[in-house]
C-alpha atoms as a PDB file:
ATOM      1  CA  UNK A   1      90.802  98.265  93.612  1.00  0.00           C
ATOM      2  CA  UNK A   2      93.961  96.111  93.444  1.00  0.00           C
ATOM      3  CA  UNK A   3      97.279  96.127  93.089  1.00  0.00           C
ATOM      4  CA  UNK A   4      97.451  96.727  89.349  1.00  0.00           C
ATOM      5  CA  UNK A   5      95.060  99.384  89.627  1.00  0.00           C
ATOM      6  CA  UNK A   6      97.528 101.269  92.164  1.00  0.00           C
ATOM      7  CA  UNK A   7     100.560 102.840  91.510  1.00  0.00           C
ATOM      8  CA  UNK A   8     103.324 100.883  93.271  1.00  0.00           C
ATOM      9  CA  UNK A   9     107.442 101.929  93.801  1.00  0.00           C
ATOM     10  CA  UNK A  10     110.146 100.082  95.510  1.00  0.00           C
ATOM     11  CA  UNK A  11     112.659 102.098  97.373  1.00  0.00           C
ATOM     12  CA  UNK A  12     116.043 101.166  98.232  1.00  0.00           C
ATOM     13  CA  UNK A  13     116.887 101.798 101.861  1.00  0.00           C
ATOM     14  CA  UNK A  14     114.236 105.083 102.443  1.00  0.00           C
ATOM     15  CA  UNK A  15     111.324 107.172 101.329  1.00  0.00           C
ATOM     16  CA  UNK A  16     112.133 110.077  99.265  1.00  0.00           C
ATOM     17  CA  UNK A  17     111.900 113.422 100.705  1.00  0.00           C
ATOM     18  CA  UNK A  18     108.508 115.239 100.562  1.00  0.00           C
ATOM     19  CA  UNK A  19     106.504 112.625  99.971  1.00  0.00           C
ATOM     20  CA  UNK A  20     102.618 112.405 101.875  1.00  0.00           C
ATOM     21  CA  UNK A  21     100.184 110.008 103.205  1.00  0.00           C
ATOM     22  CA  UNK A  22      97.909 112.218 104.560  1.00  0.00           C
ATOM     23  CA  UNK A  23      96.726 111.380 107.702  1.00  0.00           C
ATOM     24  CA  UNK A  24      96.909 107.678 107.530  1.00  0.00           C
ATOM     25  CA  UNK A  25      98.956 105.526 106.165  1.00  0.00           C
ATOM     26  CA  UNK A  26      98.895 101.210 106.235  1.00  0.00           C
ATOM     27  CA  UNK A  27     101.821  99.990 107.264  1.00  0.00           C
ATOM     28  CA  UNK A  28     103.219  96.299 106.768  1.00  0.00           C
ATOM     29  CA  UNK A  29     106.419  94.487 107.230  1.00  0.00           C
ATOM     30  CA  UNK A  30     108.063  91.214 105.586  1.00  0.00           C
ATOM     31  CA  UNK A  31     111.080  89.823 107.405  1.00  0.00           C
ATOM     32  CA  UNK A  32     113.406  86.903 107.541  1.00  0.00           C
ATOM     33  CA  UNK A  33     110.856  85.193 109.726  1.00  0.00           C
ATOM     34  CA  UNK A  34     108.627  85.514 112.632  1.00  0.00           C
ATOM     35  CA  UNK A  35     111.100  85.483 115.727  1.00  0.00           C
ATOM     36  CA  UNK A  36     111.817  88.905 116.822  1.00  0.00           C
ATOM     37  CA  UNK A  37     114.790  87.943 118.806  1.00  0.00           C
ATOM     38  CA  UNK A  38     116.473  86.059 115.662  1.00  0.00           C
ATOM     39  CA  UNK A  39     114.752  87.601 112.409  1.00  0.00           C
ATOM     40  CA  UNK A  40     115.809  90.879 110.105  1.00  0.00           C
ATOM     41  CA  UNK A  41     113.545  93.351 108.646  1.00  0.00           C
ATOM     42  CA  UNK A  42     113.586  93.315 104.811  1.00  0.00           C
ATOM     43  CA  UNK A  43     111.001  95.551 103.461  1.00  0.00           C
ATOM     44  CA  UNK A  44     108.451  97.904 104.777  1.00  0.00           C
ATOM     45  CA  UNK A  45     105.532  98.802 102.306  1.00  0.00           C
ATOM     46  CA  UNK A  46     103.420 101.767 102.922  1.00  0.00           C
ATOM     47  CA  UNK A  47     100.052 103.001 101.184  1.00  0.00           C
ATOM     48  CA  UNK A  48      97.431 105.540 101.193  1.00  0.00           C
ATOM     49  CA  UNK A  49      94.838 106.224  98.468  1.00  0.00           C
ATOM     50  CA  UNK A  50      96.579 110.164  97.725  1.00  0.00           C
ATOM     51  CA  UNK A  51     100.395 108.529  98.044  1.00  0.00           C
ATOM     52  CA  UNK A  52      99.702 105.018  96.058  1.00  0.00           C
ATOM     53  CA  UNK A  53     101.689 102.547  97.200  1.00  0.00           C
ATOM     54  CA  UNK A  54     105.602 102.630  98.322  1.00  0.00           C
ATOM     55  CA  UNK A  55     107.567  99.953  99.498  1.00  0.00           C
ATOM     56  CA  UNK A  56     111.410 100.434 100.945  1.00  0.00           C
ATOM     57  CA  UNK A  57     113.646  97.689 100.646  1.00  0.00           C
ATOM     58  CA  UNK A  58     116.811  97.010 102.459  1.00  0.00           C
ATOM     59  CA  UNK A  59     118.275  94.539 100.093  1.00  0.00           C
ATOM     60  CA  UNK A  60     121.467  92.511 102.148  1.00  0.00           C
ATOM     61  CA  UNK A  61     123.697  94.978 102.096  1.00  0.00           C
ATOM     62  CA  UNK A  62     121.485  97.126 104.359  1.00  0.00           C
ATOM     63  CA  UNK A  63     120.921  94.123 106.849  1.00  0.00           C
ATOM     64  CA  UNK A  64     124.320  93.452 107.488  1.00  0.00           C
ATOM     65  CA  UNK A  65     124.999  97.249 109.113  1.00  0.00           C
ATOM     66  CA  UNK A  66     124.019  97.383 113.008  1.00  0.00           C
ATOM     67  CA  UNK A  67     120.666  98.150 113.868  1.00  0.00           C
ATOM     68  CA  UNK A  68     118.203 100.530 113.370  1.00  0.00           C
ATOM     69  CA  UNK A  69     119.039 101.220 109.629  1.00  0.00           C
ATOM     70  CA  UNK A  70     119.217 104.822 109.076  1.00  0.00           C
ATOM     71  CA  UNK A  71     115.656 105.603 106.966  1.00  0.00           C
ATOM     72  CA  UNK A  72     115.481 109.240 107.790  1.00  0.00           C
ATOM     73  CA  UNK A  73     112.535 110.090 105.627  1.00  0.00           C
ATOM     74  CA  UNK A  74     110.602 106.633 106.946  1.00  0.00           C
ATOM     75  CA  UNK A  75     111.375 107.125 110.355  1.00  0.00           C
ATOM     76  CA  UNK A  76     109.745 110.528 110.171  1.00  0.00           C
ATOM     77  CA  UNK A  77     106.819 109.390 109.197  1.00  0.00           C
ATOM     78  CA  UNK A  78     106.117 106.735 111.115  1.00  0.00           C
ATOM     79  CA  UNK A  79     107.016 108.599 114.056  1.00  0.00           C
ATOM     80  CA  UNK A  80     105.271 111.734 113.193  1.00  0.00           C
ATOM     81  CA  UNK A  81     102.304 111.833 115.959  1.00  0.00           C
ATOM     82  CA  UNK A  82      99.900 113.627 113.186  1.00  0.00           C
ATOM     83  CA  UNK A  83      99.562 110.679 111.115  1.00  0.00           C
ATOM     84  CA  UNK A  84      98.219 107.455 112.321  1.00  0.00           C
ATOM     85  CA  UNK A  85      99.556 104.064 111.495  1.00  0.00           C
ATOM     86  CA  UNK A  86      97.200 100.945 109.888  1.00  0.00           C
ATOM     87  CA  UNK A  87      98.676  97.660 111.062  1.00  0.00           C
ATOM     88  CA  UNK A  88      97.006  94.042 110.469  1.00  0.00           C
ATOM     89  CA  UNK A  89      98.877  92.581 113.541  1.00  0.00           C
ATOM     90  CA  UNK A  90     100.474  95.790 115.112  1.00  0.00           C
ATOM     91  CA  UNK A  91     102.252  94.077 118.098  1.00  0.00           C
ATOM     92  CA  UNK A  92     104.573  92.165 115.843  1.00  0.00           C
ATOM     93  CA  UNK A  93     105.178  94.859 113.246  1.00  0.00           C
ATOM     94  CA  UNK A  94     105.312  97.762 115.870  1.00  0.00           C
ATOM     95  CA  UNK A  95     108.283  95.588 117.513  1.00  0.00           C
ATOM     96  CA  UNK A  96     110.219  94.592 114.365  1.00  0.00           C
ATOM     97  CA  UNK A  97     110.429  98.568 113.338  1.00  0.00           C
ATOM     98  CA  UNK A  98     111.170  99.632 116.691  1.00  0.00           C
ATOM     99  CA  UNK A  99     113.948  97.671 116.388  1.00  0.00           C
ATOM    100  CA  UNK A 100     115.194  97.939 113.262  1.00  0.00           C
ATOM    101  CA  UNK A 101     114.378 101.734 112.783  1.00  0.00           C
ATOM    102  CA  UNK A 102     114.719 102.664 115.911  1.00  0.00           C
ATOM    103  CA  UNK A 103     111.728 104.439 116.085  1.00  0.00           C
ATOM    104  CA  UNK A 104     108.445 104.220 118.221  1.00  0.00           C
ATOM    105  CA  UNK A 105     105.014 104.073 115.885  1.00  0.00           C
ATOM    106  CA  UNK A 106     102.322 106.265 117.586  1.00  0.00           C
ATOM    107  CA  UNK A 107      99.028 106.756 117.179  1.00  0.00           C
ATOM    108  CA  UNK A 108      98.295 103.112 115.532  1.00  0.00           C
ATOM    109  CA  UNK A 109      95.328 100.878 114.906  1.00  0.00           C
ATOM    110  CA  UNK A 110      95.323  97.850 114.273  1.00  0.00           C
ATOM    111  CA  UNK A 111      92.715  95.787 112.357  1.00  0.00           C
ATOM    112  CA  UNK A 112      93.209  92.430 114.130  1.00  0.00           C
ATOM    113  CA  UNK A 113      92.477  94.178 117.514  1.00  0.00           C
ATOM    114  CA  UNK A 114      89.530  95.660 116.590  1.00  0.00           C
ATOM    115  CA  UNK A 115      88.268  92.586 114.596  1.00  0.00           C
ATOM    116  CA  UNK A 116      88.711  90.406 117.990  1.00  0.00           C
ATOM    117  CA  UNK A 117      86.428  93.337 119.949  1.00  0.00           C
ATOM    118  CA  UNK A 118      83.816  92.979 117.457  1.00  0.00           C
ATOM    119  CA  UNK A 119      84.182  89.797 115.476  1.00  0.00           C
ATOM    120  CA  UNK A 120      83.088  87.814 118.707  1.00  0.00           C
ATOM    121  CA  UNK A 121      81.192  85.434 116.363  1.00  0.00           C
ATOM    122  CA  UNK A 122      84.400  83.512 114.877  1.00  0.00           C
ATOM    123  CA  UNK A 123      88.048  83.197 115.815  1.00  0.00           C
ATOM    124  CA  UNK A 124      88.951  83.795 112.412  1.00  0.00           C
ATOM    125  CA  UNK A 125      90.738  86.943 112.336  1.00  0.00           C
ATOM    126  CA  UNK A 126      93.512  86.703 109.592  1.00  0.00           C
ATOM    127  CA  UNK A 127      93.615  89.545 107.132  1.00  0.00           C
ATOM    128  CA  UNK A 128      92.386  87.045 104.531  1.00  0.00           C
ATOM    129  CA  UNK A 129      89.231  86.800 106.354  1.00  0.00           C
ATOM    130  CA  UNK A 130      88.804  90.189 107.202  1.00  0.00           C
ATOM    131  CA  UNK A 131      88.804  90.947 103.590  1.00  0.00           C
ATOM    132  CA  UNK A 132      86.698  88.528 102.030  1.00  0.00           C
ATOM    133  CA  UNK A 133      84.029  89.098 104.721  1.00  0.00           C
ATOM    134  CA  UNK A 134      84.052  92.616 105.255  1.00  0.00           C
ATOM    135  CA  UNK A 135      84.900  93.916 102.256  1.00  0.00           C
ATOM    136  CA  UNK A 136      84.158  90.602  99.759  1.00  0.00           C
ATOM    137  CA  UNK A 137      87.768  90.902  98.502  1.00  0.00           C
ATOM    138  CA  UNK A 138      89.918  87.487  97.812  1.00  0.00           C
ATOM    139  CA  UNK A 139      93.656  87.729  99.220  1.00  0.00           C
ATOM    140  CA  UNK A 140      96.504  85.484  97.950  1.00  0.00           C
ATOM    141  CA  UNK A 141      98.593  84.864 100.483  1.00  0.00           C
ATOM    142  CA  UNK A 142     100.755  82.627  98.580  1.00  0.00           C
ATOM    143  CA  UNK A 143     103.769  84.892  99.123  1.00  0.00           C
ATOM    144  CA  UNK A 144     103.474  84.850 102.363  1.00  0.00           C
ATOM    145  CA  UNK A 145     106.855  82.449 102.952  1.00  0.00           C
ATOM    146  CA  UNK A 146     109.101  83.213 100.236  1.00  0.00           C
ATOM    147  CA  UNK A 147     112.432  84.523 100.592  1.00  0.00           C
ATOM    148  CA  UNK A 148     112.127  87.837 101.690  1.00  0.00           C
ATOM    149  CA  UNK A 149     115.668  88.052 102.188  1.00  0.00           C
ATOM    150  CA  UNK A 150     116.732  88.034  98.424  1.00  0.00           C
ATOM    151  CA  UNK A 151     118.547  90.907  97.050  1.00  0.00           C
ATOM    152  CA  UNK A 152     115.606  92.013  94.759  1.00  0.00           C
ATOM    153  CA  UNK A 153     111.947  91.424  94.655  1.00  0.00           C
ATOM    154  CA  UNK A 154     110.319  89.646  92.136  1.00  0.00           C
ATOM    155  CA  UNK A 155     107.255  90.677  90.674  1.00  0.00           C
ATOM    156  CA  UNK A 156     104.997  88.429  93.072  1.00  0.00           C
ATOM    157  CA  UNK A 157     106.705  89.739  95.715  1.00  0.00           C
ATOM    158  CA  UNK A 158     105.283  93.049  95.526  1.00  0.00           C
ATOM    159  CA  UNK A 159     102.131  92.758  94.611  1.00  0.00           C
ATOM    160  CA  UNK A 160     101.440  90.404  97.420  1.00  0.00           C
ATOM    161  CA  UNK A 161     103.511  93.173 100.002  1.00  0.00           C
ATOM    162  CA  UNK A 162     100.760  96.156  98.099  1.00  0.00           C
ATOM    163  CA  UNK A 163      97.817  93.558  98.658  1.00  0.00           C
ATOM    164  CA  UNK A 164      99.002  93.102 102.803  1.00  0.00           C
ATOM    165  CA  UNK A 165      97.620  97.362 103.026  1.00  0.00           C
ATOM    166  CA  UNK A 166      95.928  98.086 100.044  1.00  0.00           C
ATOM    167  CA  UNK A 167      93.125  97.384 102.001  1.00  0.00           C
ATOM    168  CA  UNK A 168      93.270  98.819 105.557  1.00  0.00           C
ATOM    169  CA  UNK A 169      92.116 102.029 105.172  1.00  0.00           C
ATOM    170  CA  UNK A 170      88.374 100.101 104.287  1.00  0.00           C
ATOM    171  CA  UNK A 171      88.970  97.418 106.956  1.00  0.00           C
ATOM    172  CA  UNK A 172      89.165 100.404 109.582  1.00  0.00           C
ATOM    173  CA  UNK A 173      86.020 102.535 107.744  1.00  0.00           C
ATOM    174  CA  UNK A 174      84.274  99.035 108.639  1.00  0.00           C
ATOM    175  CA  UNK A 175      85.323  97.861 111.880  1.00  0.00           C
ATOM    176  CA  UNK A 176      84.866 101.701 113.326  1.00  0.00           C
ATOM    177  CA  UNK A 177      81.415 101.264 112.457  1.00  0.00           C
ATOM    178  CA  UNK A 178      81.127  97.793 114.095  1.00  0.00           C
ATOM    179  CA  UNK A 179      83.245  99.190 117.402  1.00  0.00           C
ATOM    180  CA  UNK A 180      80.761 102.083 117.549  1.00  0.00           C
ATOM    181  CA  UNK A 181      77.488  99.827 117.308  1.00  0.00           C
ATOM    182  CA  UNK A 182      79.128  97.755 120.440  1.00  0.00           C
ATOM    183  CA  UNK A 183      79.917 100.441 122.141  1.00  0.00           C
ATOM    184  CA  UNK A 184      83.736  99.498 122.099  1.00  0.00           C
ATOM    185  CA  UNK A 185      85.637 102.504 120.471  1.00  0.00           C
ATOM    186  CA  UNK A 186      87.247 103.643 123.764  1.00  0.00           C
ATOM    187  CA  UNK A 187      88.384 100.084 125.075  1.00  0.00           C
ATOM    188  CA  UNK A 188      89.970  99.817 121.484  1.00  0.00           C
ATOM    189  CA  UNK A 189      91.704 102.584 121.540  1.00  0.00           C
ATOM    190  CA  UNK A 190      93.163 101.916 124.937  1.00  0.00           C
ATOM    191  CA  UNK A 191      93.900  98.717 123.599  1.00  0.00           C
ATOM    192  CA  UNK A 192      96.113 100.400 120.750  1.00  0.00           C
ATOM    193  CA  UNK A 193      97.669 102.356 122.269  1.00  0.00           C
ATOM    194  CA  UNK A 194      99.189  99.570 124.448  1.00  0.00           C
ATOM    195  CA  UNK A 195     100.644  98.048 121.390  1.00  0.00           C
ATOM    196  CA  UNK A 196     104.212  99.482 121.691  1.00  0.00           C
ATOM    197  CA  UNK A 197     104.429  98.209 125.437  1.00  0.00           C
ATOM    198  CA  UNK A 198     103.294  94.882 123.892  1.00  0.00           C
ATOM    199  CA  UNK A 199     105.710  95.069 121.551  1.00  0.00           C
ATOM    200  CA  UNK A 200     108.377  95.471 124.261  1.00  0.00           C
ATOM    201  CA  UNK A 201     107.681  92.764 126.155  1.00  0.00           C
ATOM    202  CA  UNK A 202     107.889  90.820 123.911  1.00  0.00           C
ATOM    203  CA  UNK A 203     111.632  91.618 122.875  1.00  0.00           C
ATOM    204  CA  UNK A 204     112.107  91.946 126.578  1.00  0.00           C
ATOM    205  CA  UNK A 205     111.550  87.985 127.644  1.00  0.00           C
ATOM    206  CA  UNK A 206     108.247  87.758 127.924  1.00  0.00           C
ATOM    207  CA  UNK A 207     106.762  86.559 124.602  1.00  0.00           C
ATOM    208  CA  UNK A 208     103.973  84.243 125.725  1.00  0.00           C
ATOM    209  CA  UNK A 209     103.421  84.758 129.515  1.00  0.00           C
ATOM    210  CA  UNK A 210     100.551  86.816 130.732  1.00  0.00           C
ATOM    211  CA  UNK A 211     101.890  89.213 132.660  1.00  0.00           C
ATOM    212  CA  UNK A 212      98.593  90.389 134.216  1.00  0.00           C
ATOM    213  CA  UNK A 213      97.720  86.734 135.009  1.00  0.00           C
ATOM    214  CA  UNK A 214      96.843  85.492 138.753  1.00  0.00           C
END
């Protein structure tokens, strides 16, 4: 699988009506950068094997309006409780659409969680590594810093935003297996759904500090 193999639209602004993920559906965001307090949300792409791959764009025009942007149709769904949400990263993705959409993401998982609860034998948790070792799959991330604020997305663009959750529907088939065999799939779940508190803090002041520290 890869993103030529999969179907892949860019929206402007929402999702259309009526369209399904199922009951899970990655999730990714590109913004402006990677300060919460300071950066914009430009594009959120979405995929499930059954729905392909869909990625909504809010070109300048949209990022200019107050926040959250209006989305109707994306909001639904990622606040629809029946349909869980596949982050690489959660906390910082979870935040950015809170506050841009206005709207809280519940249930999630996230794949860098679970990798740190199982993965004990490296500190390499990146999506890049995820893939290649779990799933023997080379990401480019060469994408990763363009200019996600442009008023259209070039080609590279979105296949690198597909490749960021064309794959985390496989990374969570493997990692539940892994947080099973370590006994771990109830501290990981607690663990997720913590996220949007997280999140919170974070856009409340208190980025770094440990909160639960001595």
């Amino acid at each position: 699988m890869s993103p030529e193999a999969v179907s892949i639209t860019v929206h402007e602004g929402d999702l259309p009506a009526g369209l399904c993920f199922g009951d899970a559906v990655a999730v990714d965001t590109e913004t402006t950068g990677l300060r919460a307090d300071r950066d914009r949300l430009c594009v959120v792409q979405l995929f499930a094997p059954e729905a392909g791959c869909h990625l909504v764009h809010f070109p300048p025009g949209f990022r200019t309006r107050p926040a959250p942007f209006a989305a109707p149709n994306l909001r639904a769904l990622l606040a629809d409780e029946s349909v869980t949400k596949l982050f690489h990263y959660a906390r910082f993705d979870v935040g950015m659409l809170e506050r841009w959409l206005g709207v809280t993401c519940r249930p999630v998982y996230c794949t860098k969680i679970a990798s740190k609860l199982v993965r004990t034998y490296t500190d390499r948790h990146g999506l890049k590594e995820l893939c290649r070792e779990l799933l023997g799959v080379e990401l480019s991330k060469e994408q990763q810093s363009s200019d996600w604020a442009a008023a259209t997305l070039t080609p590279e663009q979105t296949r690198y935003a597909a490749n960021d959750v064309l794959w985390l529907h496989r990374l969570r088939e493997r990692l539940d297996a892994m947080l099973e065999r370590e006994g771990r799939s109830q501290l990981a779940q607690a663990c997720f759904a913590f996220i949007e508190y997280r999140a919170r803090l974070d856009h409340s002041g208190w980025p770094e500090e440990d909160i639960f520290a001595h």
